[in-house]
Structure formats: C-alpha cells, structure tokens
PDB file of N, CA and C in Angstrom:
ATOM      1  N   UNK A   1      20.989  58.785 -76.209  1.00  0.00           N
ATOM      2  CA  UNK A   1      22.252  58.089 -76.234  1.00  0.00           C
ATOM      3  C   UNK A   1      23.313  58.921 -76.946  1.00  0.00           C
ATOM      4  N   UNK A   2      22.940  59.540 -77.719  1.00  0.00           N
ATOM      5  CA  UNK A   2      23.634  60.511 -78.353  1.00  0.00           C
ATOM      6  C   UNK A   2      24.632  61.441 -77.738  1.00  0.00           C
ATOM      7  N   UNK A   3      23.719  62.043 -76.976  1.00  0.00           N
ATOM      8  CA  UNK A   3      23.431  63.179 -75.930  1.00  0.00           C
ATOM      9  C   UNK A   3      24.940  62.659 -74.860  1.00  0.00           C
ATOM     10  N   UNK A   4      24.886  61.332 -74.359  1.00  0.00           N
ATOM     11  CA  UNK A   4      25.796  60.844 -73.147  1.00  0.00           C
ATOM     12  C   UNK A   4      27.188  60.644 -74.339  1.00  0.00           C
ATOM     13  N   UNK A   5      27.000  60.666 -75.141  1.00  0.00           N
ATOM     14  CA  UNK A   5      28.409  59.922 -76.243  1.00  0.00           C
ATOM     15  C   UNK A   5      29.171  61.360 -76.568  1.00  0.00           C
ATOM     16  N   UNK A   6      28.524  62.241 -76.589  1.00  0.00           N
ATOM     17  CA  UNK A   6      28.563  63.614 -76.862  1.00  0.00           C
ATOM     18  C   UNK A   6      29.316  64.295 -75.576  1.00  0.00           C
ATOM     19  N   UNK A   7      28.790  63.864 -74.631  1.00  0.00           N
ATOM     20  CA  UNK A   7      29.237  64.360 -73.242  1.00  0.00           C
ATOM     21  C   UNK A   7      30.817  64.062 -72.989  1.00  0.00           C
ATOM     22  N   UNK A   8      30.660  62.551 -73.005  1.00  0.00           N
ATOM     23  CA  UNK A   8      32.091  61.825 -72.833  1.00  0.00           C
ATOM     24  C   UNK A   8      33.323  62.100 -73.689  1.00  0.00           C
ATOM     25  N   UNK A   9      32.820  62.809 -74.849  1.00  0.00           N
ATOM     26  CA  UNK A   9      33.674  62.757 -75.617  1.00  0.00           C
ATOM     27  C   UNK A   9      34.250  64.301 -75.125  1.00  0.00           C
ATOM     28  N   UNK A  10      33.653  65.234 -74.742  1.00  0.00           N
ATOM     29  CA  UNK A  10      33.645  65.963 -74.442  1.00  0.00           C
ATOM     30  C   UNK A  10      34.593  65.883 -73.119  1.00  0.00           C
ATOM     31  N   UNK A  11      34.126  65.740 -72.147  1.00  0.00           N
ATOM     32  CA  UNK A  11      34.620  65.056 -71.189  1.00  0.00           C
ATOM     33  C   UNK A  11      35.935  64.826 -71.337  1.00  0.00           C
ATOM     34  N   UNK A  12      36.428  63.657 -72.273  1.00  0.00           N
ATOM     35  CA  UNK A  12      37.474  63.181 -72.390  1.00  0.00           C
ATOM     36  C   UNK A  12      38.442  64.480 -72.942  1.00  0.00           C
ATOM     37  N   UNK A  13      38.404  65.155 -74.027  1.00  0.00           N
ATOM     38  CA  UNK A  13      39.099  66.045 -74.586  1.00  0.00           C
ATOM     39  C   UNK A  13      39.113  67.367 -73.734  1.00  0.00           C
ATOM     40  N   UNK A  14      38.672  67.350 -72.657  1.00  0.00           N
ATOM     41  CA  UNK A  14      38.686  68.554 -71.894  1.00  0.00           C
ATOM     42  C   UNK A  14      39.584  68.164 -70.689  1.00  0.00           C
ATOM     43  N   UNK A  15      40.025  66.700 -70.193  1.00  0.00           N
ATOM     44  CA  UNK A  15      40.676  65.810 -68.955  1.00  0.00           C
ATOM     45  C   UNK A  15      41.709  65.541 -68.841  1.00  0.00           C
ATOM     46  N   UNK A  16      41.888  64.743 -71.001  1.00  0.00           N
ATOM     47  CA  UNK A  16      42.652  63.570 -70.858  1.00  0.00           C
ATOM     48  C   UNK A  16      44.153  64.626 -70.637  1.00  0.00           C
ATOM     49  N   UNK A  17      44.173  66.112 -71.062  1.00  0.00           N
ATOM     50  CA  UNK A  17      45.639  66.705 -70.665  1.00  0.00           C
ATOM     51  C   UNK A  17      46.104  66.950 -69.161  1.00  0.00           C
ATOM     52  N   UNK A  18      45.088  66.925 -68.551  1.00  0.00           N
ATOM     53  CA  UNK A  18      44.906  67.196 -66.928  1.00  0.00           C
ATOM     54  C   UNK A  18      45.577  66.244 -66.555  1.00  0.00           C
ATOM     55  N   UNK A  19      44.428  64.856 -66.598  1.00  0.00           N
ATOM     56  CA  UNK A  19      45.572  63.742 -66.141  1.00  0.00           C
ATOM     57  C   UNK A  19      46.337  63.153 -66.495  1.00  0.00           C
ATOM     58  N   UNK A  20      47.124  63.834 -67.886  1.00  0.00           N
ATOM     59  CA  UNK A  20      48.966  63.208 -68.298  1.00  0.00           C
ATOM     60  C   UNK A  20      49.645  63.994 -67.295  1.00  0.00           C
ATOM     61  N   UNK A  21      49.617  65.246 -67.336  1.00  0.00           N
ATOM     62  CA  UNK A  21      50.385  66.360 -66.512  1.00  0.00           C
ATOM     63  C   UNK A  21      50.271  65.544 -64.925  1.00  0.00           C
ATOM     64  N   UNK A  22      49.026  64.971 -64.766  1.00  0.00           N
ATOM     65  CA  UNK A  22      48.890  64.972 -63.032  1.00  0.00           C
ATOM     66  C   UNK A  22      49.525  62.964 -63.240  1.00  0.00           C
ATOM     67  N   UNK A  23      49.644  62.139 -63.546  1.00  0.00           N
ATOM     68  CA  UNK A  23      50.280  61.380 -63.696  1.00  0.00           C
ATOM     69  C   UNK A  23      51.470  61.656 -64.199  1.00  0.00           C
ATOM     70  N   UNK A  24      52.444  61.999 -65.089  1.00  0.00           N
ATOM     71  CA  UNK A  24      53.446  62.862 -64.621  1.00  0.00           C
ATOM     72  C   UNK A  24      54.331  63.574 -63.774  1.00  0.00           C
ATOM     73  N   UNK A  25      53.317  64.386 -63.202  1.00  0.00           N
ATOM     74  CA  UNK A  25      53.874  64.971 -62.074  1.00  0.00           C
ATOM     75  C   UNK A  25      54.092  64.023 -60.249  1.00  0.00           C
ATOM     76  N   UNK A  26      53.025  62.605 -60.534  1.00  0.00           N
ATOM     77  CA  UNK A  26      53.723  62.400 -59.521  1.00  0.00           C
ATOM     78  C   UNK A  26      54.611  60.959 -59.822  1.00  0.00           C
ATOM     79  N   UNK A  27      54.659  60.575 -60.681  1.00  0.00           N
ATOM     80  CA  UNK A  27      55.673  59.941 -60.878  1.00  0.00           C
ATOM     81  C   UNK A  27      56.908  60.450 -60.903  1.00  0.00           C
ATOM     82  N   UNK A  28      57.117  61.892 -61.087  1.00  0.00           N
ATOM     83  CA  UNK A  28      58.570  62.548 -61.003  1.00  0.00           C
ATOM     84  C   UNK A  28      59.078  62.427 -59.578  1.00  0.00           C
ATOM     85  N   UNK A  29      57.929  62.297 -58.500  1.00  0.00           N
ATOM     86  CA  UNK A  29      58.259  62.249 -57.177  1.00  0.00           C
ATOM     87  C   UNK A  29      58.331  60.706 -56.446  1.00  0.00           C
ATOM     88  N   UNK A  30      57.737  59.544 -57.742  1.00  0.00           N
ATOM     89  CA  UNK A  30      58.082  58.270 -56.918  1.00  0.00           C
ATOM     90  C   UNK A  30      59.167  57.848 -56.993  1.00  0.00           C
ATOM     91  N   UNK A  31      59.911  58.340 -57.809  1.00  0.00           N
ATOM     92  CA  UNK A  31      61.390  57.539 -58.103  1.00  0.00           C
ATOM     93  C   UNK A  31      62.454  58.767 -56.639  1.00  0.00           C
ATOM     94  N   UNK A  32      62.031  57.774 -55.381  1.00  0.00           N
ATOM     95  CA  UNK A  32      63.500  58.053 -54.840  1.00  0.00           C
ATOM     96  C   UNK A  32      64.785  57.993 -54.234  1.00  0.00           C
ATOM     97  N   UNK A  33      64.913  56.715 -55.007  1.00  0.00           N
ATOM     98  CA  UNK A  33      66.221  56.304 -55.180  1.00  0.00           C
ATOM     99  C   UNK A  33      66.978  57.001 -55.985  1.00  0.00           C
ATOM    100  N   UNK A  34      66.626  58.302 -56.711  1.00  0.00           N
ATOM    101  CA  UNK A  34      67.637  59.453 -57.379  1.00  0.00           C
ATOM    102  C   UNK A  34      67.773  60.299 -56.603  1.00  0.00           C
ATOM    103  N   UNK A  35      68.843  60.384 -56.228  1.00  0.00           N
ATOM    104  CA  UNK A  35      69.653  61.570 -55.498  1.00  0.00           C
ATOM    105  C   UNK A  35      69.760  63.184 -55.751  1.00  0.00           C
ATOM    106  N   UNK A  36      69.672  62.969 -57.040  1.00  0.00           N
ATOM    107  CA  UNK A  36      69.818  64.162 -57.684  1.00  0.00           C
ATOM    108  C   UNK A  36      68.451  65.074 -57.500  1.00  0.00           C
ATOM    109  N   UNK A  37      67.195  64.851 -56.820  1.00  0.00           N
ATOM    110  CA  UNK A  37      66.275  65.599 -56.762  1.00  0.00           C
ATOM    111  C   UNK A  37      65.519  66.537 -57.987  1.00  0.00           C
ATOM    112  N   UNK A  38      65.823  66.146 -59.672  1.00  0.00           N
ATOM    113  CA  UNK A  38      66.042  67.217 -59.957  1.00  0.00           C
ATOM    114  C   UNK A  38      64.300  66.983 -60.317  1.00  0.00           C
ATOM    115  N   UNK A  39      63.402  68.394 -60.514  1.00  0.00           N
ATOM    116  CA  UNK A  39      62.099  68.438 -60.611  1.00  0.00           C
ATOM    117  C   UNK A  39      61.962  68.151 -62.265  1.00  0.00           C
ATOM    118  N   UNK A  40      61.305  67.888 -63.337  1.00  0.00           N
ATOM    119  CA  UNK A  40      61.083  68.020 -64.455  1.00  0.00           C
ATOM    120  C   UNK A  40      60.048  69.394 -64.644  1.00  0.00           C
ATOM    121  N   UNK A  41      59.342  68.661 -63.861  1.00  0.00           N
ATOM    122  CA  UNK A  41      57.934  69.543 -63.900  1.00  0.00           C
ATOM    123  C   UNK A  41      57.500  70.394 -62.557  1.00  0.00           C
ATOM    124  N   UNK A  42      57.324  71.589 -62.601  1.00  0.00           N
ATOM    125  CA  UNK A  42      57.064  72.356 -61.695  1.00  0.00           C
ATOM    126  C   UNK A  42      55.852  72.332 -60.755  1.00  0.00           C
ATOM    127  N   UNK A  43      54.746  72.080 -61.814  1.00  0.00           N
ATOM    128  CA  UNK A  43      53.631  72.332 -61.670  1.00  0.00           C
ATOM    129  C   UNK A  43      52.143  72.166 -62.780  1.00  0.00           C
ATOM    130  N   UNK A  44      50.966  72.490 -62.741  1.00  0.00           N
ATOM    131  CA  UNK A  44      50.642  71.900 -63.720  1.00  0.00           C
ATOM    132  C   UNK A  44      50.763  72.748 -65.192  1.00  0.00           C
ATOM    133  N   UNK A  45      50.944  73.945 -64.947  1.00  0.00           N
ATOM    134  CA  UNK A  45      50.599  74.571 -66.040  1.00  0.00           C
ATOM    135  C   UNK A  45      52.219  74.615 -66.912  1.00  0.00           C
ATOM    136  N   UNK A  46      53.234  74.427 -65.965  1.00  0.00           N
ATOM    137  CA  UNK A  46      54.709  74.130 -66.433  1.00  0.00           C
ATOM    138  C   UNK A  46      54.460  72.352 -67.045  1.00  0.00           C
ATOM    139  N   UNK A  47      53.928  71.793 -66.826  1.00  0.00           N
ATOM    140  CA  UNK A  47      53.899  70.776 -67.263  1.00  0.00           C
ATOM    141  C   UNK A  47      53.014  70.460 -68.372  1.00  0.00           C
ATOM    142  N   UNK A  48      52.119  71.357 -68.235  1.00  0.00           N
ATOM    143  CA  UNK A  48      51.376  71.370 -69.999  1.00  0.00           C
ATOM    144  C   UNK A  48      52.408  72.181 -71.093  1.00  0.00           C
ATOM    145  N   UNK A  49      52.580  73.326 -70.278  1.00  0.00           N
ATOM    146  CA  UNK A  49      53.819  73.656 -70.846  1.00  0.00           C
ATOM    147  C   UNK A  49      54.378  72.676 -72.016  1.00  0.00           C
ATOM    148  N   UNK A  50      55.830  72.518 -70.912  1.00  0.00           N
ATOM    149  CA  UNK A  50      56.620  71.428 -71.465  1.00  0.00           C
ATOM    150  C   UNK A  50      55.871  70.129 -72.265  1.00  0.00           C
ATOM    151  N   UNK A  51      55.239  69.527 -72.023  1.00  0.00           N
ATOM    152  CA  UNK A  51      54.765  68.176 -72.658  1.00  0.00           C
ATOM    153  C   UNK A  51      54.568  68.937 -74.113  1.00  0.00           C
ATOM    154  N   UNK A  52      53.408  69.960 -73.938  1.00  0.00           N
ATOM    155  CA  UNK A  52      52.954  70.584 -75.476  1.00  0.00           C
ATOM    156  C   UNK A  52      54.178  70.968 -76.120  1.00  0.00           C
ATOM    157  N   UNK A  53      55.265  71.329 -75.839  1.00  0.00           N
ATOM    158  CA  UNK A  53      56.193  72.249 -76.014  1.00  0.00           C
ATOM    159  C   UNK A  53      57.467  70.803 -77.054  1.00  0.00           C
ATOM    160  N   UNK A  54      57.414  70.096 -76.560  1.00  0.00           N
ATOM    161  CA  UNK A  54      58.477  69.022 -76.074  1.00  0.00           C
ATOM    162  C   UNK A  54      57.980  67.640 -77.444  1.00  0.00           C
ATOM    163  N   UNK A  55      56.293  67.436 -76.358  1.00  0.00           N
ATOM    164  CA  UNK A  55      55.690  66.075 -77.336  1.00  0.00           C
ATOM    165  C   UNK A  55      54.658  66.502 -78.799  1.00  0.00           C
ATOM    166  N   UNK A  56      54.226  68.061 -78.044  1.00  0.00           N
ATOM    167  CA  UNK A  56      53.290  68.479 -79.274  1.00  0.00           C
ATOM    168  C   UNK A  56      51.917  68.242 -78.688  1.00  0.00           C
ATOM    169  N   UNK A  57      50.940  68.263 -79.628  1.00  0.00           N
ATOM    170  CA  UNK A  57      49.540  67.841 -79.657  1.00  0.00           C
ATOM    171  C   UNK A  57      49.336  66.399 -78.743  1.00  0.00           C
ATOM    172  N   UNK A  58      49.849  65.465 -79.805  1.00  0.00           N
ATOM    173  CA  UNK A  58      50.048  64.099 -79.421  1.00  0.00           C
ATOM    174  C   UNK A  58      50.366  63.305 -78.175  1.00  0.00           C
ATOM    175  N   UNK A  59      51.485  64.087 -77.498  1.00  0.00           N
ATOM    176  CA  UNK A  59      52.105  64.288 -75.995  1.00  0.00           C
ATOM    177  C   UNK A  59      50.812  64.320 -75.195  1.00  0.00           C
ATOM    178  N   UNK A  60      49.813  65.333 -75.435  1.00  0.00           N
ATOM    179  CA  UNK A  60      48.842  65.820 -74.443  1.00  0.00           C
ATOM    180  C   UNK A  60      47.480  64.608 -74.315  1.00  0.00           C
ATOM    181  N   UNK A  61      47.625  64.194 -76.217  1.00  0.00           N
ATOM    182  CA  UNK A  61      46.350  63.339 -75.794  1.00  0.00           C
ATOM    183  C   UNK A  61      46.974  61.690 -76.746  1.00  0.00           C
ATOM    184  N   UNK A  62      48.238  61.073 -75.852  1.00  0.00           N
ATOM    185  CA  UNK A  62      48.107  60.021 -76.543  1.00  0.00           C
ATOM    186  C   UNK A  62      47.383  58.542 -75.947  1.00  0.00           C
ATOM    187  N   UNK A  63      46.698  58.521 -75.093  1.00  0.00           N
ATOM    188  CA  UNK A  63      45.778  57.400 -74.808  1.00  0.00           C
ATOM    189  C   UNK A  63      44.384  57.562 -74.945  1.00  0.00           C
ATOM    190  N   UNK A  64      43.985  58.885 -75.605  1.00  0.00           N
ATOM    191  CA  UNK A  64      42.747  59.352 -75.663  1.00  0.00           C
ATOM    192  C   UNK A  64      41.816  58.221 -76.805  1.00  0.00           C
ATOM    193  N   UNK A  65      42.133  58.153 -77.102  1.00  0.00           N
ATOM    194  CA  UNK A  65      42.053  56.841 -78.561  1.00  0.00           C
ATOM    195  C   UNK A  65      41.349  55.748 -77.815  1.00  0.00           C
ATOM    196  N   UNK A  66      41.769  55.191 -77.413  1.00  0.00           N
ATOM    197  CA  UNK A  66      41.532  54.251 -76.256  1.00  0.00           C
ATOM    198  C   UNK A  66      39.929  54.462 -75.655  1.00  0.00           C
ATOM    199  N   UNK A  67      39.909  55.543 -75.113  1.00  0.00           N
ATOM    200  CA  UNK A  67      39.107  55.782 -74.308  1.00  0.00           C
ATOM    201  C   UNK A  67      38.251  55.896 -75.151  1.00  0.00           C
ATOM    202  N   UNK A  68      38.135  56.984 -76.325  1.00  0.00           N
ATOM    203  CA  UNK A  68      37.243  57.148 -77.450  1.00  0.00           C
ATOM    204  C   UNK A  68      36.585  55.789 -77.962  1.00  0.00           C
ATOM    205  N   UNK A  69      37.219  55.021 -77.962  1.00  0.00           N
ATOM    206  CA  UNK A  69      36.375  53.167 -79.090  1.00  0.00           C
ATOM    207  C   UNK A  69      35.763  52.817 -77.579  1.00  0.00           C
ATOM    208  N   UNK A  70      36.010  53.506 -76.465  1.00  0.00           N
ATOM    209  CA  UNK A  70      35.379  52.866 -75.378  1.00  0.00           C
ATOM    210  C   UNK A  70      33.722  53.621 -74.853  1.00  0.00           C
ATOM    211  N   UNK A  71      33.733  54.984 -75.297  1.00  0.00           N
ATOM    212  CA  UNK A  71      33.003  55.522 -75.023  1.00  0.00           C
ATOM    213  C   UNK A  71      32.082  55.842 -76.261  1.00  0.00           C
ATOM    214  N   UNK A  72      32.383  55.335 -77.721  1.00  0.00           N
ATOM    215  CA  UNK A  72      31.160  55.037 -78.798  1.00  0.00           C
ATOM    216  C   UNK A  72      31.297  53.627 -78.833  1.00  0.00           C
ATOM    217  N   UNK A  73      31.749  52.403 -78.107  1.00  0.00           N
ATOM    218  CA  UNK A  73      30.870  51.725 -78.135  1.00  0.00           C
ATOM    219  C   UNK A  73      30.000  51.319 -77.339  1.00  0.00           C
TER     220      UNK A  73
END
C-alpha cells in the first residue's frame, strides 16, 4: 500500500503542471466571442513558461493539495 501511495504521489507531481498548461491552453481557445484573437499561450512549454514565470511554483501546482488528502487517504 505504500508502494501505490508512493506512485500517485509521484504521479501527481510529475502531471499536475501538464494539465494546468493543457487546461489553460484550451480554454484560451473557448472564449469566442473575443474578437481580438489574441493567444496567451503559445504552446506547452510557453505556457509552463509563463505560468512559472508569472504565478511561480504555486501557479504550476495549485490544486495538487486536493488530490494529495485524496490519494493518502
């Protein structure tokens, strides 16, 4: 049990920046009712970029918490 708690956690801290950037990135494209087209984010590695750059550490993993009380208990 150890072993799977170990994994996830793992898991999680290796993801949770993947999918801010990839939630992110397509929400920049659902809003289009803005005219203005303008991109925020390029891509993913422009978007780790910026978030790290912008929000910091915190930016990259702030729902990770969450997931963590979910995966030790």
């Amino acid at each position: 049990m150890l072993a799977a708690s170990e994994a996830g956690v793992l898991t999680l801290l290796m993801t949770n920046p993947i999918w801010v950037v990839k939630t992110r990135l397509c929400l920049q494209y659902d809003n289009k009712a803005d005219a203005s087209n303008v991109k925020i984010y390029r891509g993913m590695i422009d978007g780790l970029h910026k978030i790290y750059r912008t929000e910091g550490f915190r930016g990259l993993y702030s729902v990770s918490c969450n997931f963590l009380f979910m995966i030790l208990l």
